[in-house]
N, C-alpha and C. Protein backbone atom coordinates (compact mmCIF):
# COMPACT_ATOMS: atom_id res chain seq x y z
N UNK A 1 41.35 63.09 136.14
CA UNK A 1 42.56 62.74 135.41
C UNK A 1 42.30 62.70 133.90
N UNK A 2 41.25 61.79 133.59
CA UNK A 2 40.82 61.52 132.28
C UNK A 2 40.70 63.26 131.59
N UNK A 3 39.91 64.09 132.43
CA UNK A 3 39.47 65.52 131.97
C UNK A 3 40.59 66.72 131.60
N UNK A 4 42.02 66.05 132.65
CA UNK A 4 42.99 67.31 132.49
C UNK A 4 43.92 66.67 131.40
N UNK A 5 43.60 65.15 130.76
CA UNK A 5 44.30 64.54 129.62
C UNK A 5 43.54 65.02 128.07
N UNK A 6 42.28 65.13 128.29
CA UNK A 6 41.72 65.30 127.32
C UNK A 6 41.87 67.27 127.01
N UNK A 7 42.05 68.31 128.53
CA UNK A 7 42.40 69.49 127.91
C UNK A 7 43.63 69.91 127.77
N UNK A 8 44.74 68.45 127.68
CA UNK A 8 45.78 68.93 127.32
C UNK A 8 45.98 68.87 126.09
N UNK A 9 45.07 67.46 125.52
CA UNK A 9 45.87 67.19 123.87
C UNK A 9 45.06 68.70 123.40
N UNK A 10 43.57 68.42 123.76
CA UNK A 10 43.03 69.78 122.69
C UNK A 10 43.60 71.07 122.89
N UNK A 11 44.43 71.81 124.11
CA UNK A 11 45.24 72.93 123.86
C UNK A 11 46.77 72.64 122.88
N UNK A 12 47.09 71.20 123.43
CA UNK A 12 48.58 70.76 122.06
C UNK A 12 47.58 70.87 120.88
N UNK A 13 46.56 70.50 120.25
CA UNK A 13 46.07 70.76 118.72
C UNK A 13 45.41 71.79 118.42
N UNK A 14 45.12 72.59 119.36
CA UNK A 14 44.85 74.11 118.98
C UNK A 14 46.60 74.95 118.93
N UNK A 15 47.03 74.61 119.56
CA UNK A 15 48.46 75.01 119.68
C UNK A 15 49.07 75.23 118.27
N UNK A 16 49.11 73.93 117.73
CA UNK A 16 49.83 73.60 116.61
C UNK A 16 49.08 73.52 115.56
N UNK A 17 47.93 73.60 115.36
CA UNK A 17 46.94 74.21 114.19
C UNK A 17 47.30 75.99 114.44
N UNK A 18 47.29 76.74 115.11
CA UNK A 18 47.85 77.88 115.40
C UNK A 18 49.08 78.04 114.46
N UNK A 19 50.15 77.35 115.09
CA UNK A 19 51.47 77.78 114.67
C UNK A 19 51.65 77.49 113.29
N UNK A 20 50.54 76.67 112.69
CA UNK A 20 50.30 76.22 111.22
C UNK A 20 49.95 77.17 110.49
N UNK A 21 48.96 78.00 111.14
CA UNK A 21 48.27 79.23 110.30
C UNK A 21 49.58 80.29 110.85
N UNK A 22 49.67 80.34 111.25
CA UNK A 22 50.92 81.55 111.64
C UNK A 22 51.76 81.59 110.78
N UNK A 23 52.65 80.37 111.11
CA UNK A 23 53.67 80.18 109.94
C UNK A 23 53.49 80.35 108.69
N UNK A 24 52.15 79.85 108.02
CA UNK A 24 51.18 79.84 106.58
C UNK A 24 51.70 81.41 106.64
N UNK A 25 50.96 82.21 107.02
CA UNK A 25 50.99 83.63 107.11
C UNK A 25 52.71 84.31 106.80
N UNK A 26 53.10 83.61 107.88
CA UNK A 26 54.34 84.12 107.72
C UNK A 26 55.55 84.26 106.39
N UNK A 27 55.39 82.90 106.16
CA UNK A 27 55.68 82.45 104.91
C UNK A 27 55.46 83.24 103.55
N UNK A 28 54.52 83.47 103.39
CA UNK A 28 53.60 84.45 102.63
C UNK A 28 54.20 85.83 102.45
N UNK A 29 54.11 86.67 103.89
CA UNK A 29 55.16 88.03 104.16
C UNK A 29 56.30 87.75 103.45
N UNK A 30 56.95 86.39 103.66
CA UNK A 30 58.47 86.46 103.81
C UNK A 30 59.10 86.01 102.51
N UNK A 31 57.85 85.33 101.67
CA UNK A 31 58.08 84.86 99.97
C UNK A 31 57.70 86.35 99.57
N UNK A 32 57.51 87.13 99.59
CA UNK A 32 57.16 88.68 98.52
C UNK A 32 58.11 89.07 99.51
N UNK A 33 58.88 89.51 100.34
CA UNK A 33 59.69 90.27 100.65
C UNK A 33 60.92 89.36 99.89
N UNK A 34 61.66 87.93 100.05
CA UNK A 34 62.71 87.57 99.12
C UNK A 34 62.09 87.66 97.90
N UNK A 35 61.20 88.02 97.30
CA UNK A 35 61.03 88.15 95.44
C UNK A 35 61.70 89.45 95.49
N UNK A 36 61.19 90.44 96.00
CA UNK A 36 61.49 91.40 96.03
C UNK A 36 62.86 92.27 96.51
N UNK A 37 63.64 91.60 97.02
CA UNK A 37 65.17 92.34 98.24
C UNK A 37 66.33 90.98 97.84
N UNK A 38 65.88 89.73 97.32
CA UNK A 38 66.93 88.60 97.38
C UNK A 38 67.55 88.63 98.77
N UNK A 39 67.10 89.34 100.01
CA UNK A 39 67.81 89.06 100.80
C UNK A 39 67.96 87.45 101.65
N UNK A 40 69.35 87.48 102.12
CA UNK A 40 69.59 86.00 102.54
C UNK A 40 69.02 85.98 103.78
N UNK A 41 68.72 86.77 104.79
CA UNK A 41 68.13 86.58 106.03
C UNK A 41 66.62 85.98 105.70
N UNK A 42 66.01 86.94 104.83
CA UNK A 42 64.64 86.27 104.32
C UNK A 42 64.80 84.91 104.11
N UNK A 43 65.80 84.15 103.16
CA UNK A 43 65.78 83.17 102.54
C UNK A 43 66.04 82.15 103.90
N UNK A 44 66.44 82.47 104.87
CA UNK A 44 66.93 82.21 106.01
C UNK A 44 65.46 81.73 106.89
N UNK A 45 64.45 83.17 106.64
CA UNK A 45 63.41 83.12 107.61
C UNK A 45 62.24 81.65 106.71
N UNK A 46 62.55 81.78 105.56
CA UNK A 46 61.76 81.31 105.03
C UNK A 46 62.37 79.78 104.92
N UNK A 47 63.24 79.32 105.02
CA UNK A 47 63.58 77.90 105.79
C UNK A 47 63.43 77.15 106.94
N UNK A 48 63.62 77.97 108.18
CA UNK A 48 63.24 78.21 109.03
C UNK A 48 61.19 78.09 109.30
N UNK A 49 60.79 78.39 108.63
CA UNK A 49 59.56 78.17 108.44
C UNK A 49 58.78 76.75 107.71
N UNK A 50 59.87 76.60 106.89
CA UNK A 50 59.83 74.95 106.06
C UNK A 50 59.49 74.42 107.41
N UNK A 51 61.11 74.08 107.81
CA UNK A 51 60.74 73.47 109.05
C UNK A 51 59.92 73.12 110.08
N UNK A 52 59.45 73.78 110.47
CA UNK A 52 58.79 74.59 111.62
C UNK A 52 57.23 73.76 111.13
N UNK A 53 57.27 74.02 109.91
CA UNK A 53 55.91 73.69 109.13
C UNK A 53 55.49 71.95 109.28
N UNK A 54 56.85 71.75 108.90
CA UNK A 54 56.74 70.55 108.94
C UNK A 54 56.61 69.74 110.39
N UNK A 55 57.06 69.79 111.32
CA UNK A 55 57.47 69.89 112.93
C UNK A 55 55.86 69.92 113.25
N UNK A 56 55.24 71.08 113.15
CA UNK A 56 53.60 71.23 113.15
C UNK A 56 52.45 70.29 112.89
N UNK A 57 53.37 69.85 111.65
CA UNK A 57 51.97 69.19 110.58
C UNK A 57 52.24 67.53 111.23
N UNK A 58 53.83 67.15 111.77
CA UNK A 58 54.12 66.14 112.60
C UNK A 58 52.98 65.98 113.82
N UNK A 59 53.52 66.70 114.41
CA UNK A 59 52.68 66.93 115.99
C UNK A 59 51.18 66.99 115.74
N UNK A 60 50.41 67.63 114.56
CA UNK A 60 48.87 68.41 114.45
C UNK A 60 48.41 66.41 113.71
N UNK A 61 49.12 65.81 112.78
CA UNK A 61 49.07 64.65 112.87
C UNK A 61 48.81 63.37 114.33
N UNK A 62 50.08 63.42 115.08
CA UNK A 62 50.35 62.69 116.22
C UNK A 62 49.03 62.94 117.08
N UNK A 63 48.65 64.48 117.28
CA UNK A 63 47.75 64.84 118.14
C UNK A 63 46.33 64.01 117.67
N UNK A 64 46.17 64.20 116.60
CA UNK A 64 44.53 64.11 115.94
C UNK A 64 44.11 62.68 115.34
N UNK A 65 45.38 61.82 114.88
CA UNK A 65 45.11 60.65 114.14
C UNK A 65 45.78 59.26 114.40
N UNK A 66 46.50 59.68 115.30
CA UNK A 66 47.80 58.28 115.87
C UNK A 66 47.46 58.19 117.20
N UNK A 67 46.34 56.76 116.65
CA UNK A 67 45.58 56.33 117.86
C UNK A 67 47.11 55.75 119.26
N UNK A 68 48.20 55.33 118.49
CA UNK A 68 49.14 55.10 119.45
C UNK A 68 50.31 55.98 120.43
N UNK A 69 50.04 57.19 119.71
CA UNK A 69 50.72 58.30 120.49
C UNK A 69 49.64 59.32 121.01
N UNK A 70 48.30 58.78 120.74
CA UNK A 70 47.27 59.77 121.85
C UNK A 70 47.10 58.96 122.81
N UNK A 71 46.83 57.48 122.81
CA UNK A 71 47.24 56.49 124.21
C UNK A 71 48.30 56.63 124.99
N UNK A 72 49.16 56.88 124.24
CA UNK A 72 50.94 57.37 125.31
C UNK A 72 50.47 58.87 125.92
N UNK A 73 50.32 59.49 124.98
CA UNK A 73 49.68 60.74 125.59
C UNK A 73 48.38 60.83 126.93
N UNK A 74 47.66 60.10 127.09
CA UNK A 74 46.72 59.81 128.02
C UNK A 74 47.13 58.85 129.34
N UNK A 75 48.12 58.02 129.05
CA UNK A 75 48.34 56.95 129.78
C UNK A 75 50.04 57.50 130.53
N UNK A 76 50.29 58.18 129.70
CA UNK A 76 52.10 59.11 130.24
C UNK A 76 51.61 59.61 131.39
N UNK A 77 52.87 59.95 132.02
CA UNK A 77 52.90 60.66 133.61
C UNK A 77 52.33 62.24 132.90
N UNK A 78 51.80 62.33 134.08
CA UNK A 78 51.44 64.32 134.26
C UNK A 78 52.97 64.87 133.09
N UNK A 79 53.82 65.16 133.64
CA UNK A 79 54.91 65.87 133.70
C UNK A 79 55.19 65.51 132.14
N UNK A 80 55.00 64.61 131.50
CA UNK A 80 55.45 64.24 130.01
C UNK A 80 54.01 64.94 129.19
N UNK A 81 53.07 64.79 129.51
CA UNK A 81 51.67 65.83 128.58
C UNK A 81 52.17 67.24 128.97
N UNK A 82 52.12 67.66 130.24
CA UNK A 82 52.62 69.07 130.00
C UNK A 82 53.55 69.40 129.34
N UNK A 83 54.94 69.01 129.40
CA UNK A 83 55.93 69.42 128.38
C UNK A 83 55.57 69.12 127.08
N UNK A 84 54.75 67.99 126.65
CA UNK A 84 54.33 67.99 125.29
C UNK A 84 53.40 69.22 125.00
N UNK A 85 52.33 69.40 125.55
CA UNK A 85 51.63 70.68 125.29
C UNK A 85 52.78 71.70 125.42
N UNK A 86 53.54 71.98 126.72
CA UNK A 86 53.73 73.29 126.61
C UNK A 86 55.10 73.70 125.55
N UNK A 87 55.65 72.45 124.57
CA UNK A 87 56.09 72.78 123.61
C UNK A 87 55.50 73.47 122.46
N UNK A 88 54.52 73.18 122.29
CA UNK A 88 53.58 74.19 120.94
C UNK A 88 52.79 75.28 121.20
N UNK A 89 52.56 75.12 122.79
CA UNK A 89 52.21 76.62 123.19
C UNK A 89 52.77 77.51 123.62
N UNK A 90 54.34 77.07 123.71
CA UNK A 90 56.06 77.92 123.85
C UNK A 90 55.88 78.68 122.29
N UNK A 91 55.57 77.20 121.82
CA UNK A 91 56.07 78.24 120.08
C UNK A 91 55.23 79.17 119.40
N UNK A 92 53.90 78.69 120.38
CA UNK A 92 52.72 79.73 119.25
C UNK A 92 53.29 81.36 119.89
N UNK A 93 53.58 81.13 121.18
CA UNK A 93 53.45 82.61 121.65
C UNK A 93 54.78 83.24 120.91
N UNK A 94 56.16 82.14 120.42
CA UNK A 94 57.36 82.84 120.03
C UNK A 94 56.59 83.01 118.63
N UNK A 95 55.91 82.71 117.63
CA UNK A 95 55.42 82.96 116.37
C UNK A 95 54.79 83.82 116.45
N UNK A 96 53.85 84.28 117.74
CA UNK A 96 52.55 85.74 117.74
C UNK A 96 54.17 87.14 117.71
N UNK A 97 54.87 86.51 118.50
CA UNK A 97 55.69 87.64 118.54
C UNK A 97 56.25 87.94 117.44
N UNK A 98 56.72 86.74 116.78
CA UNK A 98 57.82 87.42 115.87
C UNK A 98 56.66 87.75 114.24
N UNK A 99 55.40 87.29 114.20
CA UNK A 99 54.32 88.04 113.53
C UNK A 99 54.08 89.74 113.93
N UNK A 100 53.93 89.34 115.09
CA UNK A 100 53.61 91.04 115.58
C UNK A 100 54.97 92.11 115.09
N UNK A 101 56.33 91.62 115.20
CA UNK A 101 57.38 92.49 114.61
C UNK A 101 56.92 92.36 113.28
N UNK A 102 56.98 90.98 112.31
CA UNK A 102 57.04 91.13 110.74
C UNK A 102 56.14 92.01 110.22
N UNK A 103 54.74 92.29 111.21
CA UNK A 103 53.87 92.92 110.21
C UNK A 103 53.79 94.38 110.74
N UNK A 104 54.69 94.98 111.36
CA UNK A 104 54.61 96.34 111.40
C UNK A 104 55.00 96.77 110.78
């Protein structure tokens, strides 16, 4: 029990250290494409990423330093760690994707 609690938080903080560098990345693409086009979808993607960033740096926090939500996390039913993990490892795979379109 103790073993499948401890490889859930570390896939939720590899998860969301992931979607941190992703987004970082993304961000990046998507600030030189609005310098360049003023387009509003960009300005769009690149809010969207604020967010997202922030949401990350929440959770990559909660995971690593909040001795009181890694006890909830260890001490929660099965069914509440998986959906917590498999929220940031939903999003890393929707971020690999929508990386893999931006950078072709």
């Amino acid at each position: 029990m103790e073993r499948t609690m401890s490889l859930l938080l570390d896939a939720a903080r590899v998860a969301a250290l992931a979607n941190i560098g992703l987004l970082v990345g993304l961000s990046y693409i998507w600030m030189g494409a609005y310098r360049r086009h003023r387009a509003n979808h960009t300005l769009g993607l690149l809010v969207f990423a604020a967010f997202l960033l922030v949401q990350n740096g929440l959770w990559l926090y909660l995971y690593v330093f909040h001795g009181q939500f890694i006890h909830w996390f260890g001490e929660g039913d099965a069914v509440y760690r998986v959906g917590v993990m498999a929220l940031c490892g939903l999003q890393t795979f929707a971020l690999v994707a929508l990386a893999a379109i931006t950078w072709r």
